[in-house]
PDB file of N, CA and C in Angstrom:
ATOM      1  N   UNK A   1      27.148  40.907 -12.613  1.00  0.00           N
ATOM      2  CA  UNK A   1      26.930  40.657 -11.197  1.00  0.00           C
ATOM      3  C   UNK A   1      25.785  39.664 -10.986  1.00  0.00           C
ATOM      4  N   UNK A   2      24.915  39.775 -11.730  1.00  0.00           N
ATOM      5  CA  UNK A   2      23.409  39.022 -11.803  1.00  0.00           C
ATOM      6  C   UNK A   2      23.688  37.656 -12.266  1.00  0.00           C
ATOM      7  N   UNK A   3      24.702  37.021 -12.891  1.00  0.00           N
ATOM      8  CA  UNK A   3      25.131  36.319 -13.799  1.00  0.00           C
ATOM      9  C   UNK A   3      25.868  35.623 -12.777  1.00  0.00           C
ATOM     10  N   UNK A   4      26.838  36.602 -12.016  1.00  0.00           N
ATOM     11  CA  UNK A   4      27.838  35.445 -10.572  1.00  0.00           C
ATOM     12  C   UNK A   4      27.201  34.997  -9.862  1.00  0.00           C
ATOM     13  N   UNK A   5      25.525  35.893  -9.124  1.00  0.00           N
ATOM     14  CA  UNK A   5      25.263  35.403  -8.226  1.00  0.00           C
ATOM     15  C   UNK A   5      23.827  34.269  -8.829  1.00  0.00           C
ATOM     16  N   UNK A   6      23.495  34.089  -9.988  1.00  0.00           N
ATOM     17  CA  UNK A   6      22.952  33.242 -10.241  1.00  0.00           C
ATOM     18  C   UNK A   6      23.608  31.589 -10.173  1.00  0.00           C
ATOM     19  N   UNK A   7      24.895  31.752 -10.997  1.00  0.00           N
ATOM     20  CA  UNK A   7      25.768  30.561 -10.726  1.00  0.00           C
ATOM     21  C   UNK A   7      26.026  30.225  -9.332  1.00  0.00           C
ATOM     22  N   UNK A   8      26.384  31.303  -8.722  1.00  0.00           N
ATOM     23  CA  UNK A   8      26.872  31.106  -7.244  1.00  0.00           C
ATOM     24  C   UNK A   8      25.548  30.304  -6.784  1.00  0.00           C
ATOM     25  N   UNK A   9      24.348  30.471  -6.790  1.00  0.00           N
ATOM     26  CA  UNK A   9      22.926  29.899  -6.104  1.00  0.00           C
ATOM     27  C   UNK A   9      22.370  28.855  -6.915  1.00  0.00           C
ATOM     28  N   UNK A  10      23.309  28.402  -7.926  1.00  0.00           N
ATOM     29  CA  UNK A  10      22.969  26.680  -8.679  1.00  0.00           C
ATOM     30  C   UNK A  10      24.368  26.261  -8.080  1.00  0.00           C
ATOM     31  N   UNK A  11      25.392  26.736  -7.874  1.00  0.00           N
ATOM     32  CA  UNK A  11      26.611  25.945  -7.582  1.00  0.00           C
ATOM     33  C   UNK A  11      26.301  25.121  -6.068  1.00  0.00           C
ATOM     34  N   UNK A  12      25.553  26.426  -5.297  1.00  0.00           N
ATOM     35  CA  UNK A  12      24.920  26.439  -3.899  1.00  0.00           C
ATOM     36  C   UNK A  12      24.294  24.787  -3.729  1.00  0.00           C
ATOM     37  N   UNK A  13      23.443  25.132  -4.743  1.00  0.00           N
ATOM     38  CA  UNK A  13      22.160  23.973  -4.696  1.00  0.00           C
ATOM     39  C   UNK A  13      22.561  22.818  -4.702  1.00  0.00           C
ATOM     40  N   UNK A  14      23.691  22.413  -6.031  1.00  0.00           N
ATOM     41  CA  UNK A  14      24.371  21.276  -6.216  1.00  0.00           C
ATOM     42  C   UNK A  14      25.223  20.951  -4.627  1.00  0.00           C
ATOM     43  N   UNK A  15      25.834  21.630  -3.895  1.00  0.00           N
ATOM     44  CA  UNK A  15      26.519  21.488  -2.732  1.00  0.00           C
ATOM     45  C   UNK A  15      25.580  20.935  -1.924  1.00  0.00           C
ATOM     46  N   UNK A  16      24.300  21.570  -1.477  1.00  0.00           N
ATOM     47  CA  UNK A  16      23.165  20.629  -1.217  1.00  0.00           C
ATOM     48  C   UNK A  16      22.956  19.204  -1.216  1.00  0.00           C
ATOM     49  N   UNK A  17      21.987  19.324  -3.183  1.00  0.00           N
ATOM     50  CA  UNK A  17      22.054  18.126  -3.236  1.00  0.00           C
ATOM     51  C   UNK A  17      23.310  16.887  -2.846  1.00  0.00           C
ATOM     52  N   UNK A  18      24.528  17.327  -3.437  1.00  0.00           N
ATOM     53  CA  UNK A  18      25.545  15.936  -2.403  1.00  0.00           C
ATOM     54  C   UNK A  18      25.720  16.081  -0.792  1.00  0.00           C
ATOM     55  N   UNK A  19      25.348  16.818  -0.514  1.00  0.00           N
ATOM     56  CA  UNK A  19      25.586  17.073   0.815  1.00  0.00           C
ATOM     57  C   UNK A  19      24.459  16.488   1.502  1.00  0.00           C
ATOM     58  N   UNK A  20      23.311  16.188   1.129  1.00  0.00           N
ATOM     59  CA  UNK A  20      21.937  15.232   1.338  1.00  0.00           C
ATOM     60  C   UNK A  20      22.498  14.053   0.877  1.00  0.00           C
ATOM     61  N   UNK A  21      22.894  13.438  -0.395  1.00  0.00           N
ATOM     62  CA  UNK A  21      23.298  11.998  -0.893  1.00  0.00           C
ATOM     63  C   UNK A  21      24.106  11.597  -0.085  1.00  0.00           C
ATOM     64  N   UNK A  22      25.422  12.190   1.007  1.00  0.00           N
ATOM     65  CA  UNK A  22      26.388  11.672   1.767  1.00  0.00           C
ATOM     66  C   UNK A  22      25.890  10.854   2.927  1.00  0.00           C
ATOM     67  N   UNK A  23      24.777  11.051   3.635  1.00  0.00           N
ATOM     68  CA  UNK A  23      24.447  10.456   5.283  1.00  0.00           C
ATOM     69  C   UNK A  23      23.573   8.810   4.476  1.00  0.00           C
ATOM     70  N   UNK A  24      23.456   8.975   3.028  1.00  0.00           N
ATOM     71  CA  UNK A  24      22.864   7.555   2.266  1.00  0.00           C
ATOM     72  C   UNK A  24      24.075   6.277   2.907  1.00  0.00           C
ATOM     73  N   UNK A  25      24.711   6.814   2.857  1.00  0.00           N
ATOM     74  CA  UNK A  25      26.002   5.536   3.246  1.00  0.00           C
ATOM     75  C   UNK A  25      25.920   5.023   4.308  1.00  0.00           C
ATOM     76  N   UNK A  26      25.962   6.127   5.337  1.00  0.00           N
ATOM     77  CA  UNK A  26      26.264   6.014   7.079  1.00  0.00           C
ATOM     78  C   UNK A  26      25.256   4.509   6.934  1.00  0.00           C
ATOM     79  N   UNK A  27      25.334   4.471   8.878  1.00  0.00           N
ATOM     80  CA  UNK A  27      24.424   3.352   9.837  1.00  0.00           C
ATOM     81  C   UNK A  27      23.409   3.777  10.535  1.00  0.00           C
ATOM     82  N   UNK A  28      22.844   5.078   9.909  1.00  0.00           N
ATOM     83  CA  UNK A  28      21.900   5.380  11.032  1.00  0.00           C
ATOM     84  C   UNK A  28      20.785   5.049  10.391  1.00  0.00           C
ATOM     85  N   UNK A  29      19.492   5.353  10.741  1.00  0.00           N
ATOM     86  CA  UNK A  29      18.349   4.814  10.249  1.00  0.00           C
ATOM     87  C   UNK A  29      17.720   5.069   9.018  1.00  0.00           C
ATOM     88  N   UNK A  30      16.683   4.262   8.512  1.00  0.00           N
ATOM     89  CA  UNK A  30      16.351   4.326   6.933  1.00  0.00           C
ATOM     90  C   UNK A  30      15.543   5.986   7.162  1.00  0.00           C
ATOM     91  N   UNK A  31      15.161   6.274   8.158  1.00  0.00           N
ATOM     92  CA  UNK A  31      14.041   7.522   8.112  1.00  0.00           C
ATOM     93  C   UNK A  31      14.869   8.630   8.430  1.00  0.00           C
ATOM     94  N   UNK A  32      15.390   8.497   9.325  1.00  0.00           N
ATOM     95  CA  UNK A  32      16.934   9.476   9.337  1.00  0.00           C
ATOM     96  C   UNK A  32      17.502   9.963   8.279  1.00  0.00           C
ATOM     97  N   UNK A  33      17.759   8.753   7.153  1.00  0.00           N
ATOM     98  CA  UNK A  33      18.926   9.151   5.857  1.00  0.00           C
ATOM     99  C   UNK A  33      17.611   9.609   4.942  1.00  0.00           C
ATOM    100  N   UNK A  34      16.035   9.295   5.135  1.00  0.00           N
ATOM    101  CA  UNK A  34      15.449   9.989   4.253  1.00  0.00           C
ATOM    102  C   UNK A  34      14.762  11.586   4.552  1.00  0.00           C
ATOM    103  N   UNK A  35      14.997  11.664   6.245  1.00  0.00           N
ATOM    104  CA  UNK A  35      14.937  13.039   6.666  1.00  0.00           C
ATOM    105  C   UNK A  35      16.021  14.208   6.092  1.00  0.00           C
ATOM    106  N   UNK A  36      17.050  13.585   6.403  1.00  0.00           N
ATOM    107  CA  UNK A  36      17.958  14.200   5.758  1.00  0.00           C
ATOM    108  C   UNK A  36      18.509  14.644   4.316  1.00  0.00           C
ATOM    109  N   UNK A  37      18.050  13.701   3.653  1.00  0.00           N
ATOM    110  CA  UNK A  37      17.652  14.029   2.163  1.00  0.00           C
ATOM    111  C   UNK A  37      16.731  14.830   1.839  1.00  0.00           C
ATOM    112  N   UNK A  38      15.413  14.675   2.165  1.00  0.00           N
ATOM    113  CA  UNK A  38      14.570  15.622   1.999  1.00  0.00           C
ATOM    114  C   UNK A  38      14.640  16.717   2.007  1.00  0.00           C
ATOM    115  N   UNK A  39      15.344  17.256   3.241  1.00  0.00           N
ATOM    116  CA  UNK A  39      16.113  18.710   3.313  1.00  0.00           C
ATOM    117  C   UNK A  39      16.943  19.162   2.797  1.00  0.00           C
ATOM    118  N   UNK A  40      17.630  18.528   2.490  1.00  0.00           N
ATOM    119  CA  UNK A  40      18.928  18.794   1.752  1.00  0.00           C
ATOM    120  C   UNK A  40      18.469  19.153   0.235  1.00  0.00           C
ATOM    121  N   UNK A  41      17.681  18.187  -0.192  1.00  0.00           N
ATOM    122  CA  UNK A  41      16.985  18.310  -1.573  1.00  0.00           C
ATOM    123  C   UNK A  41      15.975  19.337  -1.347  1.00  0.00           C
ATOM    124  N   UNK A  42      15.503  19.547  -0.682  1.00  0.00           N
ATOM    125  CA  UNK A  42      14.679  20.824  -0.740  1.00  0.00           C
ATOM    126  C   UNK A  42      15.350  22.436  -0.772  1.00  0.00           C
ATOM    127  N   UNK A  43      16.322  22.239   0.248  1.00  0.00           N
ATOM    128  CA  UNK A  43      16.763  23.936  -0.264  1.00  0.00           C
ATOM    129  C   UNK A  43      18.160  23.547  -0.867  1.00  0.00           C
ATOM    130  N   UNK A  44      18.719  22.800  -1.480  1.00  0.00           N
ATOM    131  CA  UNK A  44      19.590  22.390  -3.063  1.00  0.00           C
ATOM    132  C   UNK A  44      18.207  22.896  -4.143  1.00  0.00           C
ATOM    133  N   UNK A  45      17.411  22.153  -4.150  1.00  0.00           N
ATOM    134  CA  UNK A  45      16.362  22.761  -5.284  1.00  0.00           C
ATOM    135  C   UNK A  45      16.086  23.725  -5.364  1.00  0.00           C
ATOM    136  N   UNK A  46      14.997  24.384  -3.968  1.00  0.00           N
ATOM    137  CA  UNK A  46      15.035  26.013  -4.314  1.00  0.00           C
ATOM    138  C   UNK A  46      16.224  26.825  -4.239  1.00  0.00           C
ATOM    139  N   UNK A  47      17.676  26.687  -4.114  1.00  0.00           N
ATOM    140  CA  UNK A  47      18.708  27.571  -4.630  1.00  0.00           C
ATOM    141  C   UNK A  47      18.680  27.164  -6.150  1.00  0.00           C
ATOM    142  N   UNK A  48      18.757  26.054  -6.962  1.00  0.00           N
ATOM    143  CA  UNK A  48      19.336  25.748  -7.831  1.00  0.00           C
ATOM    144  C   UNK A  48      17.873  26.774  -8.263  1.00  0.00           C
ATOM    145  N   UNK A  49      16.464  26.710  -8.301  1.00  0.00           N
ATOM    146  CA  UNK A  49      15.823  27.147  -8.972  1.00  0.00           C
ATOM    147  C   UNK A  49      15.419  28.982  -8.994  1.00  0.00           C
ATOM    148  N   UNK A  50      16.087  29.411  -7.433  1.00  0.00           N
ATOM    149  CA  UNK A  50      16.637  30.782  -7.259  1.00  0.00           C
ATOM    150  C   UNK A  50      17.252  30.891  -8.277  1.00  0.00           C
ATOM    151  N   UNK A  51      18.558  30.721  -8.189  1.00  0.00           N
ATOM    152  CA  UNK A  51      19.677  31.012  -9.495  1.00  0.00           C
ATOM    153  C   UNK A  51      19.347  31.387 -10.941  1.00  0.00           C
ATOM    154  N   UNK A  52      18.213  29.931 -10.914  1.00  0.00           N
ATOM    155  CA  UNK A  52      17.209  30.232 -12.397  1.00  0.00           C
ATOM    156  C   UNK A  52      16.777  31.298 -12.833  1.00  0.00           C
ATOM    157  N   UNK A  53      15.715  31.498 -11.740  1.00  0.00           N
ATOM    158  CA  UNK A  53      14.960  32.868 -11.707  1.00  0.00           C
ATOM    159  C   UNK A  53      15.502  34.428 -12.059  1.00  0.00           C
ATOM    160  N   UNK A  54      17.019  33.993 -11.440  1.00  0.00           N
ATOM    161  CA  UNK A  54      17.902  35.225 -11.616  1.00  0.00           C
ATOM    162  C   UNK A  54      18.682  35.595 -13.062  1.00  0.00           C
ATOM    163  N   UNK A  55      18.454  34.275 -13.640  1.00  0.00           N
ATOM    164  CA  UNK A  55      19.445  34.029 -15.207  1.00  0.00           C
ATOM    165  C   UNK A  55      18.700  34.280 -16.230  1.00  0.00           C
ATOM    166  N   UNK A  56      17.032  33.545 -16.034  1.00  0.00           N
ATOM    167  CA  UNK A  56      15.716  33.909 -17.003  1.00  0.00           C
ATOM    168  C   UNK A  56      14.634  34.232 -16.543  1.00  0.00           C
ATOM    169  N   UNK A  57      14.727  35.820 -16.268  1.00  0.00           N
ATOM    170  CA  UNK A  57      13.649  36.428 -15.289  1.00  0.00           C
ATOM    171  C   UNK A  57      11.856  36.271 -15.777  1.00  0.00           C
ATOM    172  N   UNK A  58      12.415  35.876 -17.232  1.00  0.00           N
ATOM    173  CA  UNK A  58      11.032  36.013 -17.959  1.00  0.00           C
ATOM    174  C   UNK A  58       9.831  34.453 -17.771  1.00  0.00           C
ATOM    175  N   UNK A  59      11.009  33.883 -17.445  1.00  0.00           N
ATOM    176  CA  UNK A  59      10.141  32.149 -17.148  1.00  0.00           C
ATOM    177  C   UNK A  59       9.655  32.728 -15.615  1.00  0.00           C
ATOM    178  N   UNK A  60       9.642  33.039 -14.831  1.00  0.00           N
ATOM    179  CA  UNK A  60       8.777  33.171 -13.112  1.00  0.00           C
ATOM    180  C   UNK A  60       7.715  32.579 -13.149  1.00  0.00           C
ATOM    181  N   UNK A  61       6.659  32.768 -14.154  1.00  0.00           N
ATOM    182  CA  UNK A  61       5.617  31.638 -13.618  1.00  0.00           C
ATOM    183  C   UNK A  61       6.220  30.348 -13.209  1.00  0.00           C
ATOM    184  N   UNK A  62       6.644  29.648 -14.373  1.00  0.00           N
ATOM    185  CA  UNK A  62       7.188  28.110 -14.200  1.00  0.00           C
ATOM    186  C   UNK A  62       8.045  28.113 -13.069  1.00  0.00           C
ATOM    187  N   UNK A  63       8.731  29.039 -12.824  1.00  0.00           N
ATOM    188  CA  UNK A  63       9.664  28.820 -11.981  1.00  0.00           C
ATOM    189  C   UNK A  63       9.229  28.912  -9.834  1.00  0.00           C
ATOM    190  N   UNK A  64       8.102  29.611 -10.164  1.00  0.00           N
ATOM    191  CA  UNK A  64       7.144  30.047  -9.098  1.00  0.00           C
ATOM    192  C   UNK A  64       6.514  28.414  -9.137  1.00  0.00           C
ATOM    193  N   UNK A  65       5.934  28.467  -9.775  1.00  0.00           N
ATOM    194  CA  UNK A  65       5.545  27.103  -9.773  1.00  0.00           C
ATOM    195  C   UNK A  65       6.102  25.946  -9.543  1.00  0.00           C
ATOM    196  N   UNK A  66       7.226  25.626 -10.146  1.00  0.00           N
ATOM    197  CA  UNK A  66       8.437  24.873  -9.243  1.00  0.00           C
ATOM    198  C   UNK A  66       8.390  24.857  -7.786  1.00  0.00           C
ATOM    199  N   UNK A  67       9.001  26.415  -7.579  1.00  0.00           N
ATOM    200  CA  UNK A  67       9.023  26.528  -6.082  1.00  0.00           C
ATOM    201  C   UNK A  67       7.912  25.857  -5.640  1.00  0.00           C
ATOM    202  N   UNK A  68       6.703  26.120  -5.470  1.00  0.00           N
ATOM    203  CA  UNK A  68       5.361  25.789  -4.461  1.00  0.00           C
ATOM    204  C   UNK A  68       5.078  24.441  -4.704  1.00  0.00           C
ATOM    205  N   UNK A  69       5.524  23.712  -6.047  1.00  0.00           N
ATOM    206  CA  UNK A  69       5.641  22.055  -6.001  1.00  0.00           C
ATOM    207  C   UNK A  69       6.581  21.679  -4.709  1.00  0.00           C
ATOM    208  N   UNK A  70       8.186  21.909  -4.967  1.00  0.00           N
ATOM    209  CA  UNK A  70       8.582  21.349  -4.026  1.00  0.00           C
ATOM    210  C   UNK A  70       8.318  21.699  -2.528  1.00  0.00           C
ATOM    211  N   UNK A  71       7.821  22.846  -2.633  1.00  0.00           N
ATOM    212  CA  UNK A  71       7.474  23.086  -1.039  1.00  0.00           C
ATOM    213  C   UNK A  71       6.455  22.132  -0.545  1.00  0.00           C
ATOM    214  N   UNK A  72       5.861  22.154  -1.776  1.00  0.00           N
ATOM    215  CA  UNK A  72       4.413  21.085  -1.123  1.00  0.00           C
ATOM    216  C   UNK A  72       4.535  19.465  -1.172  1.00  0.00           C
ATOM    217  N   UNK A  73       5.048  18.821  -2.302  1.00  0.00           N
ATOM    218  CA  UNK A  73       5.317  17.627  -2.118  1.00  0.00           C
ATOM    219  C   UNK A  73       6.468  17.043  -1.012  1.00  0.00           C
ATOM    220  N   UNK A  74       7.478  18.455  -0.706  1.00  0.00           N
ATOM    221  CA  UNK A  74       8.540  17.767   0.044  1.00  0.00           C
ATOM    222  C   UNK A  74       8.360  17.903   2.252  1.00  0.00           C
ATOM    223  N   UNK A  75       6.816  18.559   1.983  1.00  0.00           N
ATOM    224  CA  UNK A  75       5.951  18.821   3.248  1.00  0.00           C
ATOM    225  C   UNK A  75       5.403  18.081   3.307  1.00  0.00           C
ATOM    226  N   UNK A  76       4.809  17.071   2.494  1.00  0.00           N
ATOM    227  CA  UNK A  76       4.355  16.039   2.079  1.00  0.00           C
ATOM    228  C   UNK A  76       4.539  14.785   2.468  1.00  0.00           C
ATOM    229  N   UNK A  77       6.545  14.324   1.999  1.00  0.00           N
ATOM    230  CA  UNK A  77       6.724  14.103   2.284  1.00  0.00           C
ATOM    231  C   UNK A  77       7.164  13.639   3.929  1.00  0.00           C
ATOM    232  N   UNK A  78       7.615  15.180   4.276  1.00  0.00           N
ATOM    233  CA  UNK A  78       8.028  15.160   5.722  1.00  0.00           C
ATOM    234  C   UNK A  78       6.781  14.302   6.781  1.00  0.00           C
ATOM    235  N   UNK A  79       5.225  14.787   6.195  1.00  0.00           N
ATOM    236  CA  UNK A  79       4.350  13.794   7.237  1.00  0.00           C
ATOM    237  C   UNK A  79       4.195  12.340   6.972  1.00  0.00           C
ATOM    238  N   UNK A  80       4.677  11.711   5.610  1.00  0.00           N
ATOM    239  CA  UNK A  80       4.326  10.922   5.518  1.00  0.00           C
ATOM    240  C   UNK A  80       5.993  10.166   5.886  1.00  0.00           C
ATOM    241  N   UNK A  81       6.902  10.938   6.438  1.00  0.00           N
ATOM    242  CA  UNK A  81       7.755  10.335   7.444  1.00  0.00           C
ATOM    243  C   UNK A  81       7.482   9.817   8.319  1.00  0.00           C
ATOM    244  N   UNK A  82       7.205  11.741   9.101  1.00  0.00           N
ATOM    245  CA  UNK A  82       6.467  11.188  10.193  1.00  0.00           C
ATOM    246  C   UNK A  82       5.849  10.048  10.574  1.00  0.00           C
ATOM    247  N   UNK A  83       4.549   9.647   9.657  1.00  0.00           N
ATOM    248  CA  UNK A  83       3.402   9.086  10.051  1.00  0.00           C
ATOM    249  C   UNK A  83       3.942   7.316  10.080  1.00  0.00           C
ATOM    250  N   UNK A  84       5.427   7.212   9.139  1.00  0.00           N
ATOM    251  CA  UNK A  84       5.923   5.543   9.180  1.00  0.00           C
ATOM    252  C   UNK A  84       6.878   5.663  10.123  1.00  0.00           C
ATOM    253  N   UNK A  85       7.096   6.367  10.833  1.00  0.00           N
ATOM    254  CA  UNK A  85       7.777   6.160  12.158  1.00  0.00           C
ATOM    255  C   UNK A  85       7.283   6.755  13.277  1.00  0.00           C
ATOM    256  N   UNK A  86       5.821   6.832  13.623  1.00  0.00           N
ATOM    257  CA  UNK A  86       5.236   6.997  14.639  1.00  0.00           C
ATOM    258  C   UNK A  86       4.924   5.036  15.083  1.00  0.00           C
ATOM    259  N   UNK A  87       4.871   5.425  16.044  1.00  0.00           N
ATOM    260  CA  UNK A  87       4.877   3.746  16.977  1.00  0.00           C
ATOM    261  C   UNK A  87       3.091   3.926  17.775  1.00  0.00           C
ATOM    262  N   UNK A  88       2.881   4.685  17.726  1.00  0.00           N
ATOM    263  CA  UNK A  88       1.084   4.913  17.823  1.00  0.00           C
ATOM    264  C   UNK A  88      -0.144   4.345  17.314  1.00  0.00           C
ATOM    265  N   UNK A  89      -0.973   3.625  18.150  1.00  0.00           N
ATOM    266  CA  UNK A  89      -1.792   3.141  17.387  1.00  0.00           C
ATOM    267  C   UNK A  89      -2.318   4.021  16.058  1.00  0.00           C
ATOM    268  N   UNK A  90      -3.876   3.991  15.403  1.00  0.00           N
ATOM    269  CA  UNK A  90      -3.866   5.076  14.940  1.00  0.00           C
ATOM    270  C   UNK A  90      -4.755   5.796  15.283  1.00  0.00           C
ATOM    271  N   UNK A  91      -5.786   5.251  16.721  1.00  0.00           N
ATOM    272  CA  UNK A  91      -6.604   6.191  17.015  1.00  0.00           C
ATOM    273  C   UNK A  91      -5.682   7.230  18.001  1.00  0.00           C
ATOM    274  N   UNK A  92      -4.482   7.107  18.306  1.00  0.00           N
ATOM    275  CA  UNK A  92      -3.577   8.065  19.329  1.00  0.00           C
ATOM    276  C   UNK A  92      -3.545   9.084  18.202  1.00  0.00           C
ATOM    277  N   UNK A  93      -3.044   8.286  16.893  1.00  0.00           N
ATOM    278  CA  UNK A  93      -2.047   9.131  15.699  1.00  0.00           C
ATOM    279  C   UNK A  93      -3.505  10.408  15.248  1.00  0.00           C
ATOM    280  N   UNK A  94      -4.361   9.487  14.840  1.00  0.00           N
ATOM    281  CA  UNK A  94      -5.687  10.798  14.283  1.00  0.00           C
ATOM    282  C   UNK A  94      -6.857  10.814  15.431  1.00  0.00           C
ATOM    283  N   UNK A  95      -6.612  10.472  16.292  1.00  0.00           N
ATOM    284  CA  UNK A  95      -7.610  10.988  17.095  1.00  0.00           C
ATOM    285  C   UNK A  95      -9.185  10.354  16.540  1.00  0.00           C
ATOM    286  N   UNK A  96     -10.494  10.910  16.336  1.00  0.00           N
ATOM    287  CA  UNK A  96     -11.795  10.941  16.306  1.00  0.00           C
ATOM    288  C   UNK A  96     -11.406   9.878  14.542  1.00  0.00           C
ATOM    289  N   UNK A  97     -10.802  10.657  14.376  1.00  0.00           N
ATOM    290  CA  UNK A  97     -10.936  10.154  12.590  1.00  0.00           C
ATOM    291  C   UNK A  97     -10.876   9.164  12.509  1.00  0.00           C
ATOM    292  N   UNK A  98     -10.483   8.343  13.251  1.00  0.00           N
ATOM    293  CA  UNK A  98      -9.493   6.309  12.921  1.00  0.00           C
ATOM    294  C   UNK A  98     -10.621   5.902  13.149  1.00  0.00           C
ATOM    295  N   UNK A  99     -11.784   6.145  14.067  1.00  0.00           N
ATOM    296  CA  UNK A  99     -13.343   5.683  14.189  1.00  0.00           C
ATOM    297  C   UNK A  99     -14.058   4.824  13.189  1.00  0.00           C
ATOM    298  N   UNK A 100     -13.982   5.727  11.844  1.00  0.00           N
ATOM    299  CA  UNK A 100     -14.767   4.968  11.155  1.00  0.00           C
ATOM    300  C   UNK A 100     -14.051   3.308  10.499  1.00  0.00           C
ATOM    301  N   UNK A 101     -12.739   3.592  10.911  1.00  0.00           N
ATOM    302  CA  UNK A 101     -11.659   2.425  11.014  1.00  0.00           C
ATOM    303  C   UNK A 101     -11.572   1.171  12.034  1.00  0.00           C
ATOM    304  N   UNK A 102     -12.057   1.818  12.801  1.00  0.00           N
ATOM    305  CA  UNK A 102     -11.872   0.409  14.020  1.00  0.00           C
ATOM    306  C   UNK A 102     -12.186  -0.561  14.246  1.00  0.00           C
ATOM    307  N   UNK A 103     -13.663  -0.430  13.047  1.00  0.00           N
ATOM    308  CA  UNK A 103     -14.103  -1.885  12.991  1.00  0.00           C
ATOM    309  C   UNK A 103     -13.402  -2.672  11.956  1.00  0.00           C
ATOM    310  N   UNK A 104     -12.821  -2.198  11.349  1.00  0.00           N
ATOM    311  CA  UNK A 104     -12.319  -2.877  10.158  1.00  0.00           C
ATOM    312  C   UNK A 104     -10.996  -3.243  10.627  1.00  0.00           C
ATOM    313  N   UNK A 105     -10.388  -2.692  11.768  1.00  0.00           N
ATOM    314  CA  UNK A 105      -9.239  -3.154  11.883  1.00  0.00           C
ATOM    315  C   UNK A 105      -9.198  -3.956  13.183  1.00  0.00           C
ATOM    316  N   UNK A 106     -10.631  -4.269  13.760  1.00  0.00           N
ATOM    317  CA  UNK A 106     -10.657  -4.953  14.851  1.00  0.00           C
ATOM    318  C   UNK A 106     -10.853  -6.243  13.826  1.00  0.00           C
ATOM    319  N   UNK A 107     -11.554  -6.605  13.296  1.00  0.00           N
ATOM    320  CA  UNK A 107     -12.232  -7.781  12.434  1.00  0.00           C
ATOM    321  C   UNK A 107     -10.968  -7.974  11.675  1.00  0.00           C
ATOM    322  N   UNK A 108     -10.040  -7.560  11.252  1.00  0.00           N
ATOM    323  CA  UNK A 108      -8.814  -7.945  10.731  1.00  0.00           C
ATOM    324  C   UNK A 108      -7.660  -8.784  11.764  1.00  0.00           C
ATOM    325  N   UNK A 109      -8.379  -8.110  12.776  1.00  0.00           N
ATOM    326  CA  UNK A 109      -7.287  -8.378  13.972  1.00  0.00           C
ATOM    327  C   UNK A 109      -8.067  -9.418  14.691  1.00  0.00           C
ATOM    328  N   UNK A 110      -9.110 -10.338  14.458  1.00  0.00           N
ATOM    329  CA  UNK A 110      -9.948 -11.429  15.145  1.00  0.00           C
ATOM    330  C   UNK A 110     -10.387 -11.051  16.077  1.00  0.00           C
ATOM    331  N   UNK A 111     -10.822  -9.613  16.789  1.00  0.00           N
ATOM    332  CA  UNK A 111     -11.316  -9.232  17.234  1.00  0.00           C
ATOM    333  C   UNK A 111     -12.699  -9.066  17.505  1.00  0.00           C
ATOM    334  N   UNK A 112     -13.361  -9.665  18.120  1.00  0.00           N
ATOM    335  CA  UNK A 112     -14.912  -9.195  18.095  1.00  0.00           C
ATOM    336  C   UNK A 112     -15.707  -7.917  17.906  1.00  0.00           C
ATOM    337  N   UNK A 113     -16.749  -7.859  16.791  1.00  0.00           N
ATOM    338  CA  UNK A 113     -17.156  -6.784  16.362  1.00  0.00           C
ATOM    339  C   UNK A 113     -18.146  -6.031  17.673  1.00  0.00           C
ATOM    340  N   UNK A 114     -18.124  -4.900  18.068  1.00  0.00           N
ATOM    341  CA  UNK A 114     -19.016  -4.357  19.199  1.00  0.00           C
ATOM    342  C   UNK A 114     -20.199  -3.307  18.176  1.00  0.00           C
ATOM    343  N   UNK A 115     -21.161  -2.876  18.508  1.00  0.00           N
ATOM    344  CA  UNK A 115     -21.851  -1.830  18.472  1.00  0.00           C
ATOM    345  C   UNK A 115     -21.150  -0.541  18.935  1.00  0.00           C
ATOM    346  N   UNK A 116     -21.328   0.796  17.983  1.00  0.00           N
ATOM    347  CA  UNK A 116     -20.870   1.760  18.572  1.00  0.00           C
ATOM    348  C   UNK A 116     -21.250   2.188  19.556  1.00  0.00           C
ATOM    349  N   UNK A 117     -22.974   2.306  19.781  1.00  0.00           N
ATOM    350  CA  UNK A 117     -23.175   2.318  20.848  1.00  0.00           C
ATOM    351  C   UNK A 117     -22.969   1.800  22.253  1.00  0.00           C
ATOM    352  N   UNK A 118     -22.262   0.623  22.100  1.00  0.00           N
ATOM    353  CA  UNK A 118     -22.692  -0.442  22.836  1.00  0.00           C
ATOM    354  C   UNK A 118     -20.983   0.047  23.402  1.00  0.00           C
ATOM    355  N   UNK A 119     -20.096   0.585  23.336  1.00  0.00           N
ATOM    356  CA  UNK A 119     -18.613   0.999  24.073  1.00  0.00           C
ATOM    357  C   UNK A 119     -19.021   1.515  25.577  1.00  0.00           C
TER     358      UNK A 119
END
């Protein structure tokens, strides 16, 4: 039983993963077809690596570890979607933080340098 439903949750995963590779073709946008991948590849992976867990109970560290990689690099990813298809300057995008930036991106931009104080 442990054995069907392990296959069954890598067979799962693989359905996933092509099921993310299919919207690569379409006309919709480059951030779109990589939103959609991302997800798709994310729970294709953690089923395929469920399944694992269920076939060689004795690997769980590595396999725990797996898991919390892709959770984290593919969260990762998702902001650093976000952040190339926001249309926001970047003091809108980070708020206080872009500060220590502004001069550097005013003087890039032929902008005249001001005093902070001096706003």
């Amino acid at each position: 039983m442990i054995d069907l439903l392990s296959y069954g949750c890598i067979a799962l995963g693989l359905v996933f993963w092509f099921w993310g590779t299919w919207p690569l073709v379409g006309d919709r946008s480059v951030l779109y077809k990589l939103h959609s991948l991302s997800i798709a590849d994310t729970l294709g992976s953690l089923s395929i690596v469920f399944g694992l867990l269920l076939k060689i109970p004795r690997e769980w560290p590595l396999l725990l570890l797996a898991v919390f990689s892709l959770a984290l690099w593919n969260t990762m990813l998702g902001y650093v979607l976000a952040y190339c298809a926001s249309d926001l300057p970047p003091k809108e995008r980070w708020g206080d933080a872009a500060e220590p930036f502004s001069s550097l991106t005013s003087s890039l931009n032929g902008e005249p340098q001001t005093e902070q104080g001096d706003a």
